[in-house]
PDB file of N, CA and C in Angstrom:
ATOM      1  N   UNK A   1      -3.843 -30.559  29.332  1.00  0.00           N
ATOM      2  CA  UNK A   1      -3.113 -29.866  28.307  1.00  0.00           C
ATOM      3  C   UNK A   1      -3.116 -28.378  28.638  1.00  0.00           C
ATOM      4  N   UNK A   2      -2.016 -27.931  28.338  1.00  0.00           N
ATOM      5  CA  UNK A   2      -1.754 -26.427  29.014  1.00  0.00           C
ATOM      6  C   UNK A   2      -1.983 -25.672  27.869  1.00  0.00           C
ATOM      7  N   UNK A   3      -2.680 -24.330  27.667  1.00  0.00           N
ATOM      8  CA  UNK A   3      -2.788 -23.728  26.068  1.00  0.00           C
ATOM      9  C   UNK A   3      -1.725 -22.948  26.518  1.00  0.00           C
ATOM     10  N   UNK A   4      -1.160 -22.609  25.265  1.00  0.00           N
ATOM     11  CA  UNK A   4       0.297 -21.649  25.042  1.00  0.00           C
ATOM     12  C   UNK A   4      -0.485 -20.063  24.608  1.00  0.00           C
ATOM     13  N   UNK A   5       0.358 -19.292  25.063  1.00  0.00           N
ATOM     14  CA  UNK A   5       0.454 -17.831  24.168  1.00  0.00           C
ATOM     15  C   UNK A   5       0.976 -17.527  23.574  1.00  0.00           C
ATOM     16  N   UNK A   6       0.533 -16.851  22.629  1.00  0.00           N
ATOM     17  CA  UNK A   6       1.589 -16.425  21.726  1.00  0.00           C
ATOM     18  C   UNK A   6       1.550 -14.848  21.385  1.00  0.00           C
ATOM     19  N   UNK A   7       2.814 -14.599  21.266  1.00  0.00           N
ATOM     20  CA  UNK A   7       2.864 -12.808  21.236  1.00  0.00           C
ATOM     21  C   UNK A   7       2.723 -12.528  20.277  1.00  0.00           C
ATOM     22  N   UNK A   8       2.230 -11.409  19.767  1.00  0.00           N
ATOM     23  CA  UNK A   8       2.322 -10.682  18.342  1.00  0.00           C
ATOM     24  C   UNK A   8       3.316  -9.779  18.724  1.00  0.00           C
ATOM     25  N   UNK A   9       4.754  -9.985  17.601  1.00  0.00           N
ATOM     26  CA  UNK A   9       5.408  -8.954  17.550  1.00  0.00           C
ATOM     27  C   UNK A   9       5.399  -7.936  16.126  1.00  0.00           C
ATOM     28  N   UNK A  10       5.340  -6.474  16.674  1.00  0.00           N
ATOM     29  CA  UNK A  10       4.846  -5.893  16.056  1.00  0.00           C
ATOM     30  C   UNK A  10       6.217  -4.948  14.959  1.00  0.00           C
ATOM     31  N   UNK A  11       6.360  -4.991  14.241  1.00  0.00           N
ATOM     32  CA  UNK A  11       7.569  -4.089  12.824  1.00  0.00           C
ATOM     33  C   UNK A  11       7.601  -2.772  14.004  1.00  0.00           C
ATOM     34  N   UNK A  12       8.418  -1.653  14.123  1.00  0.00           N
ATOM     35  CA  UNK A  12       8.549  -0.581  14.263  1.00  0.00           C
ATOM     36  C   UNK A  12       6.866   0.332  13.373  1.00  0.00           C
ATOM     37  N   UNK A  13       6.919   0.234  12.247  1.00  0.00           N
ATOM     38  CA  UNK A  13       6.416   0.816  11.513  1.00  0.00           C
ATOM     39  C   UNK A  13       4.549   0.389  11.797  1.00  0.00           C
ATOM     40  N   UNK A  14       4.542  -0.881  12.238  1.00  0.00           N
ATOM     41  CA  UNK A  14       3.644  -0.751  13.010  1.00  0.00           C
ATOM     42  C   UNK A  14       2.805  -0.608  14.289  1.00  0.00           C
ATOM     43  N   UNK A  15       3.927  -0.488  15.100  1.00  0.00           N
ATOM     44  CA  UNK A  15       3.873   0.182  16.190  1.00  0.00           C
ATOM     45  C   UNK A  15       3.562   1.904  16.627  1.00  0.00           C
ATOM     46  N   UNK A  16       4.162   2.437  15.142  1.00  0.00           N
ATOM     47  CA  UNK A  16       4.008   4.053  15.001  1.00  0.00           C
ATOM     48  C   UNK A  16       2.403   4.071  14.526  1.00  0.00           C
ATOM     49  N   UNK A  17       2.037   3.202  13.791  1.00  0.00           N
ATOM     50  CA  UNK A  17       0.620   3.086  13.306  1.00  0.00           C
ATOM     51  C   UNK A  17      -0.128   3.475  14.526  1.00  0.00           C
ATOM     52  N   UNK A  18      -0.040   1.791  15.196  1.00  0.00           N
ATOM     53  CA  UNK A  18      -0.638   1.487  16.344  1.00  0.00           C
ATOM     54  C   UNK A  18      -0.885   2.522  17.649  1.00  0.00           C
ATOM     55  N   UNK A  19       0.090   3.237  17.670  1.00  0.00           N
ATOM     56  CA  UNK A  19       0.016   4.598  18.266  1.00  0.00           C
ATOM     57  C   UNK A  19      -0.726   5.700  18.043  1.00  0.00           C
ATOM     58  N   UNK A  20      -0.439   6.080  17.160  1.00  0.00           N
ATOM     59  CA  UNK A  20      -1.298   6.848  16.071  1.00  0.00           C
ATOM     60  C   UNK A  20      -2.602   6.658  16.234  1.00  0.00           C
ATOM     61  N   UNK A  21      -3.194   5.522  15.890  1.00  0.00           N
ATOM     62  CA  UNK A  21      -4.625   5.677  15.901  1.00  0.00           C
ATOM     63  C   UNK A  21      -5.232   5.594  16.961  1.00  0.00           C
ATOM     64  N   UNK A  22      -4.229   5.123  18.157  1.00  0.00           N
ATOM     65  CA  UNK A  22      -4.734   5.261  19.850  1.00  0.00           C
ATOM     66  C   UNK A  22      -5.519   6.079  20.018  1.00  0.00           C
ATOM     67  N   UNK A  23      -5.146   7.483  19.204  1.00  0.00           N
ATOM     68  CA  UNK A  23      -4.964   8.833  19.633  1.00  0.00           C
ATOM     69  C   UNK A  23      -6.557   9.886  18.872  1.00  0.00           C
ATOM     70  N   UNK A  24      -6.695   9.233  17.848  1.00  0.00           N
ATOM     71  CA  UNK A  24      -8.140   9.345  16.712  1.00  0.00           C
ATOM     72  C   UNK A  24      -9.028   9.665  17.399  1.00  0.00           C
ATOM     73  N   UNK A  25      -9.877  10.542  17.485  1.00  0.00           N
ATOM     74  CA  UNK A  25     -11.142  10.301  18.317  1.00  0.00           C
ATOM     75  C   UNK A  25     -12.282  10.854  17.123  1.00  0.00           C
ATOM     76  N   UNK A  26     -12.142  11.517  16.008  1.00  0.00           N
ATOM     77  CA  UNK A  26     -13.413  11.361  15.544  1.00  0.00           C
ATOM     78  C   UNK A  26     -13.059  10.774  14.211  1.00  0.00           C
ATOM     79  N   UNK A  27     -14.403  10.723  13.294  1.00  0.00           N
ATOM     80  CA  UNK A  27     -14.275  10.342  11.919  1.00  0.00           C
ATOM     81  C   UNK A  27     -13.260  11.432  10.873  1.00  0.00           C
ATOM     82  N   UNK A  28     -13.183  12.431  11.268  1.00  0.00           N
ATOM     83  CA  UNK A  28     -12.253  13.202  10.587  1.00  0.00           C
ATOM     84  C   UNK A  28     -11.041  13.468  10.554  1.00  0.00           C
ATOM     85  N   UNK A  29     -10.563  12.859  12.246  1.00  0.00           N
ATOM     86  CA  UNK A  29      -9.224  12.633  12.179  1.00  0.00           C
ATOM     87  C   UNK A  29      -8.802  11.310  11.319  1.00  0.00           C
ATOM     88  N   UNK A  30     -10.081  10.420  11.245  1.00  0.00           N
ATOM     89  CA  UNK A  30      -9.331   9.023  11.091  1.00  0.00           C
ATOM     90  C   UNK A  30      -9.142   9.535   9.222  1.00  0.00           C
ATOM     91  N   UNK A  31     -10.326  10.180   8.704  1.00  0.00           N
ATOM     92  CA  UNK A  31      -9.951  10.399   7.370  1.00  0.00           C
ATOM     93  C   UNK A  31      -8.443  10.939   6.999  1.00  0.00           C
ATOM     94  N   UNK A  32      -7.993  11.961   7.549  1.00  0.00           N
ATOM     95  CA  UNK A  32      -6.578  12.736   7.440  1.00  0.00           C
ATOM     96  C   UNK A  32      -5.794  11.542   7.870  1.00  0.00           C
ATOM     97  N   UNK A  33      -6.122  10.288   8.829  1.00  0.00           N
ATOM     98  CA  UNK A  33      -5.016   9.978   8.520  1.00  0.00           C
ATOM     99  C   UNK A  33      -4.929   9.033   7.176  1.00  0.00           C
ATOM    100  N   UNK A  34      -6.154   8.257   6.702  1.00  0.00           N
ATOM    101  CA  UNK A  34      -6.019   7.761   5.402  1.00  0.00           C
ATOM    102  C   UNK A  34      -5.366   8.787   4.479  1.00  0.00           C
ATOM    103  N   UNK A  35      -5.714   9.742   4.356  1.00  0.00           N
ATOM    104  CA  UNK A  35      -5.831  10.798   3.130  1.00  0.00           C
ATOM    105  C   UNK A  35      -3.964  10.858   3.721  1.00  0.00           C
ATOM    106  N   UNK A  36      -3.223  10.899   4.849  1.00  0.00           N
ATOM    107  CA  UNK A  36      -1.495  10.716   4.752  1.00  0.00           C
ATOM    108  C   UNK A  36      -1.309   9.800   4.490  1.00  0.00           C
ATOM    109  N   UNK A  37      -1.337   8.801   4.976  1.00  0.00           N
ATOM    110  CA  UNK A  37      -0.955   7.121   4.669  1.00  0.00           C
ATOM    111  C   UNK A  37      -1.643   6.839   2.693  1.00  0.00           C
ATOM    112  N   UNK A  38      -2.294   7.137   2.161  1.00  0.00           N
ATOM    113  CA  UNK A  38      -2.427   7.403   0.507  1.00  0.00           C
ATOM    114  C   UNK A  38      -1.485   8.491   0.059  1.00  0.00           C
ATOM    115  N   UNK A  39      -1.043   9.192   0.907  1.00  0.00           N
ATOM    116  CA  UNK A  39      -0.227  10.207   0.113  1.00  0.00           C
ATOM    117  C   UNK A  39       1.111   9.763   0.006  1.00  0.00           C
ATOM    118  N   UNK A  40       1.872   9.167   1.470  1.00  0.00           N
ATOM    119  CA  UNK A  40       2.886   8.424   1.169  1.00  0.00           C
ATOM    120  C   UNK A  40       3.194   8.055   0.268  1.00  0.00           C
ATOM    121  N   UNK A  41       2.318   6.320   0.359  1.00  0.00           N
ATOM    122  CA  UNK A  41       2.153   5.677  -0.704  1.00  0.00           C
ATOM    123  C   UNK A  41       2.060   6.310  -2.063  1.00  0.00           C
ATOM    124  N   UNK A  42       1.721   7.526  -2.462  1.00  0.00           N
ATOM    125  CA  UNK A  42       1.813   7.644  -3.921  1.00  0.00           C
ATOM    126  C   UNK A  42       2.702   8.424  -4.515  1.00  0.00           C
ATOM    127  N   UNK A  43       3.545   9.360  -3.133  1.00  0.00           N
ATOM    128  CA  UNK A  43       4.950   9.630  -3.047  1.00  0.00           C
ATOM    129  C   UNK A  43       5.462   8.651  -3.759  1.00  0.00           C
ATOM    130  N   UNK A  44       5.892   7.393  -2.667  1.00  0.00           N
ATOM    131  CA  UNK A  44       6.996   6.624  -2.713  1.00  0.00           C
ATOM    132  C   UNK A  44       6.751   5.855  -3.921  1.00  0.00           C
ATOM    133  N   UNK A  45       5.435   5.515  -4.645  1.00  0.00           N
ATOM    134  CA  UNK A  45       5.212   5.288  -6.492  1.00  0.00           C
ATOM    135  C   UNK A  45       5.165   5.992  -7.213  1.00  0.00           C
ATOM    136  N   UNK A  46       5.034   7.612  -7.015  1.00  0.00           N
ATOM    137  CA  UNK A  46       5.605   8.610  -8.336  1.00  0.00           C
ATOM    138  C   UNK A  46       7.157   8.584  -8.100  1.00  0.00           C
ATOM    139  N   UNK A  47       7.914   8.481  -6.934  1.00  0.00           N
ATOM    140  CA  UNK A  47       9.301   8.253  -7.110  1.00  0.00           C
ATOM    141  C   UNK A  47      10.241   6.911  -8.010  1.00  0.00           C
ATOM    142  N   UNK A  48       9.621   6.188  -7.653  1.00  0.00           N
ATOM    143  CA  UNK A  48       9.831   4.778  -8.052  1.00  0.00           C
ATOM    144  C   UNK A  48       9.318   4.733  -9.629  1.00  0.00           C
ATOM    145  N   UNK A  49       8.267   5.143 -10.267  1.00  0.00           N
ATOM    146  CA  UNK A  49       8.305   5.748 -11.562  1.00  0.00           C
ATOM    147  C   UNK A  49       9.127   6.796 -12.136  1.00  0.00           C
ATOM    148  N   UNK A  50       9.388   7.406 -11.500  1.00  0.00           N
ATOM    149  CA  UNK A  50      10.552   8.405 -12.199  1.00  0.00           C
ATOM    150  C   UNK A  50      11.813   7.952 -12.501  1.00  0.00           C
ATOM    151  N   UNK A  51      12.619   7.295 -11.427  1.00  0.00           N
ATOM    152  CA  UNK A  51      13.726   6.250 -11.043  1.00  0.00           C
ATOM    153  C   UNK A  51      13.383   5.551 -12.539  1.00  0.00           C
ATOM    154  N   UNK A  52      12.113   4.294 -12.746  1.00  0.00           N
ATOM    155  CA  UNK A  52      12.352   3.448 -14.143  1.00  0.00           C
ATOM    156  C   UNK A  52      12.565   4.397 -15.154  1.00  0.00           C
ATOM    157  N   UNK A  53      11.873   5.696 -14.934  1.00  0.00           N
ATOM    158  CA  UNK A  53      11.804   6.230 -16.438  1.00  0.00           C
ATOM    159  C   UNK A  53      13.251   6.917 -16.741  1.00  0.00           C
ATOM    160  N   UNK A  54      13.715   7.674 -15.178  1.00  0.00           N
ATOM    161  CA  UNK A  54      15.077   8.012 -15.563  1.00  0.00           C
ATOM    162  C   UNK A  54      15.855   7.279 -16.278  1.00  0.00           C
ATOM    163  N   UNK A  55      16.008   5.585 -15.718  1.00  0.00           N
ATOM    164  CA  UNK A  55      16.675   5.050 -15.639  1.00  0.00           C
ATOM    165  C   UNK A  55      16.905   4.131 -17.358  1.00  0.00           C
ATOM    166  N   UNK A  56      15.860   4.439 -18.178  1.00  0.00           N
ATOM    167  CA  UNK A  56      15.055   3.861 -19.260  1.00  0.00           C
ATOM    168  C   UNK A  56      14.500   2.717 -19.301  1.00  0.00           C
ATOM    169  N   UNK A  57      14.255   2.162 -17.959  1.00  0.00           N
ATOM    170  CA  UNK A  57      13.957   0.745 -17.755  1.00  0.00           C
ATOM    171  C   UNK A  57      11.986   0.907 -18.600  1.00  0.00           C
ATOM    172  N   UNK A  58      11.898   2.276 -18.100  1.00  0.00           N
ATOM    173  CA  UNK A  58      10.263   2.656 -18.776  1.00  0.00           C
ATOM    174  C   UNK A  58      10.286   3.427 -19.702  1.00  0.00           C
ATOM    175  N   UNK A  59       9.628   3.920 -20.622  1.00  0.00           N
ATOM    176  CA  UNK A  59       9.423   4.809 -21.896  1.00  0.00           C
ATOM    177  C   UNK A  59       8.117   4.923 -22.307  1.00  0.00           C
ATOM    178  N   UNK A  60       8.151   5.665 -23.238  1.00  0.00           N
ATOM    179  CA  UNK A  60       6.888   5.511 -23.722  1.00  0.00           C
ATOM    180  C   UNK A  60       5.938   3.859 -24.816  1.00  0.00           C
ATOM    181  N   UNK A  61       7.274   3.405 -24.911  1.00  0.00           N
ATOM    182  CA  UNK A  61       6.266   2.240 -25.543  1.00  0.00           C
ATOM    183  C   UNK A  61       6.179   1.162 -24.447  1.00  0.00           C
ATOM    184  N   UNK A  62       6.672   1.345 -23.328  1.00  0.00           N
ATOM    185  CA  UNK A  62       6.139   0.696 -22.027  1.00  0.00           C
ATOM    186  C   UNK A  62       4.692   1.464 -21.580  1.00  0.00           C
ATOM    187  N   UNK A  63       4.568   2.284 -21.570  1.00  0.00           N
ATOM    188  CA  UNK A  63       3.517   2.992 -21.399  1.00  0.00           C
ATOM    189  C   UNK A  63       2.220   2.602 -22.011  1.00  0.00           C
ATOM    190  N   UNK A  64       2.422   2.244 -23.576  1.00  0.00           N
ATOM    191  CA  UNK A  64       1.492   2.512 -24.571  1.00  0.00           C
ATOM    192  C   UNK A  64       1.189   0.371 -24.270  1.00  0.00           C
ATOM    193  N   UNK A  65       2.158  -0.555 -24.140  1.00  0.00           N
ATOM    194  CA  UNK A  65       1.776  -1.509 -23.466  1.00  0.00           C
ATOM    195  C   UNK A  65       0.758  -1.871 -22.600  1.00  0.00           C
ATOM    196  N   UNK A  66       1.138  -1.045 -21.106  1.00  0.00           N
ATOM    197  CA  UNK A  66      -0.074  -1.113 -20.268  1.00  0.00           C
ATOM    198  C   UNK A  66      -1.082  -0.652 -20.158  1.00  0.00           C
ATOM    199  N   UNK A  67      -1.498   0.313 -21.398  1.00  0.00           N
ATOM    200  CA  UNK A  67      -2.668   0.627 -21.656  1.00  0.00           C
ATOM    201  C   UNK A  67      -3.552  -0.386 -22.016  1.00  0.00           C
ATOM    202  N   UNK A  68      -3.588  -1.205 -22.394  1.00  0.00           N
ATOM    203  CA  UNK A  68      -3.762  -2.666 -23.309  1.00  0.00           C
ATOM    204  C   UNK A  68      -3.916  -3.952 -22.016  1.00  0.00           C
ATOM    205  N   UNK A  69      -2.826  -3.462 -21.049  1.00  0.00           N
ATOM    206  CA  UNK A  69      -2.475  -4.902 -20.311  1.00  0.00           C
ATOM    207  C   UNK A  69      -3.825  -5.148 -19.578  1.00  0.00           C
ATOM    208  N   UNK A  70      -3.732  -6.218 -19.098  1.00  0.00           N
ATOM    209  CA  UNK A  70      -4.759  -7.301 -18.209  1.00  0.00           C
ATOM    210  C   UNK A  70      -4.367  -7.867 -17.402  1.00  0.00           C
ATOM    211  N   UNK A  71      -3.997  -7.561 -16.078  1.00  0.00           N
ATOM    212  CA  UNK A  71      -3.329  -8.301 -15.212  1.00  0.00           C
ATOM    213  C   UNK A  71      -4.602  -8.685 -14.240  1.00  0.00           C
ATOM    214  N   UNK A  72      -5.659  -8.510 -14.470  1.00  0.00           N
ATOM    215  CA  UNK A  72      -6.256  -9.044 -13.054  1.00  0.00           C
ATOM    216  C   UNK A  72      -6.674 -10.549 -12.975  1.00  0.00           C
ATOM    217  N   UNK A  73      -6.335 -11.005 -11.899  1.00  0.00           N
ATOM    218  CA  UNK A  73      -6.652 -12.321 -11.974  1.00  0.00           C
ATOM    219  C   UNK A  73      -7.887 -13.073 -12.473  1.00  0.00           C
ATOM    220  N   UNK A  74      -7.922 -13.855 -13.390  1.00  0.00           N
ATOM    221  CA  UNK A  74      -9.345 -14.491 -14.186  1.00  0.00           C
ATOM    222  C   UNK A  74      -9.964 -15.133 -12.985  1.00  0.00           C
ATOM    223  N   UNK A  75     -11.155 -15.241 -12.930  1.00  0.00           N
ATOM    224  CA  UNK A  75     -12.563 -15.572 -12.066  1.00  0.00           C
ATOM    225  C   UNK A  75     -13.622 -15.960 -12.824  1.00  0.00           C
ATOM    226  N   UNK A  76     -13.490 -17.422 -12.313  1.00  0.00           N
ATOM    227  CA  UNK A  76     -14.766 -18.345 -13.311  1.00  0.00           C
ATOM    228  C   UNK A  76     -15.665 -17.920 -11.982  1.00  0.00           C
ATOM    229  N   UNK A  77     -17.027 -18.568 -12.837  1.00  0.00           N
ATOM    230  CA  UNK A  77     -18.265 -19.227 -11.841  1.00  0.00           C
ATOM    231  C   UNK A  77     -18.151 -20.076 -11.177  1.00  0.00           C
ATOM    232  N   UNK A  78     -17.996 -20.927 -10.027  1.00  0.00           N
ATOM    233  CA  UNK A  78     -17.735 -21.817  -9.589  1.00  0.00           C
ATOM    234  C   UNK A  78     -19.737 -22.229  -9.004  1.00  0.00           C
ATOM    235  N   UNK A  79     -20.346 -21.720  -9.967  1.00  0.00           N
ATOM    236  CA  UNK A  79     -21.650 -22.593  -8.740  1.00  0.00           C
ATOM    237  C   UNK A  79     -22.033 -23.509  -9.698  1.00  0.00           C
TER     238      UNK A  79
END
């Protein structure tokens, strides 16, 4: 039996990653780059909140909702 390979193909977006951290050499670069890659990310969700709220899809009694909400998934004991 012959074993097969298989490629990982990689998004663009992770290829720029993958590059990127080639390049890291101490603990402080690797922090700056978390501390960009969190900033993005909270870019592109204060935008995306503004957009619902412009849009009135959000308001304030959406707001006053998820103060209250519970979305995390329930977790029994299983022993």
């Amino acid at each position: 039996m012959e074993a097969t390979k298989e490629r990982t193909v990689f998004s663009p977006a992770q290829t720029v990653v993958i590059n990127a951290v080639a390049h890291l050499h101490t603990e402080e670069e690797i922090f700056a780059l978390k501390q960009a890659i969190a900033h993005f990310f909270f870019e592109r969700a204060t935008k995306e909140m503004d957009r619902l709220w412009d849009s009135g899809t959000w308001n304030e009694q959406t707001l006053e909702v998820l103060k209250t909400a519970h979305y995390r998934t329930p977790y029994t004991n299983r022993r």
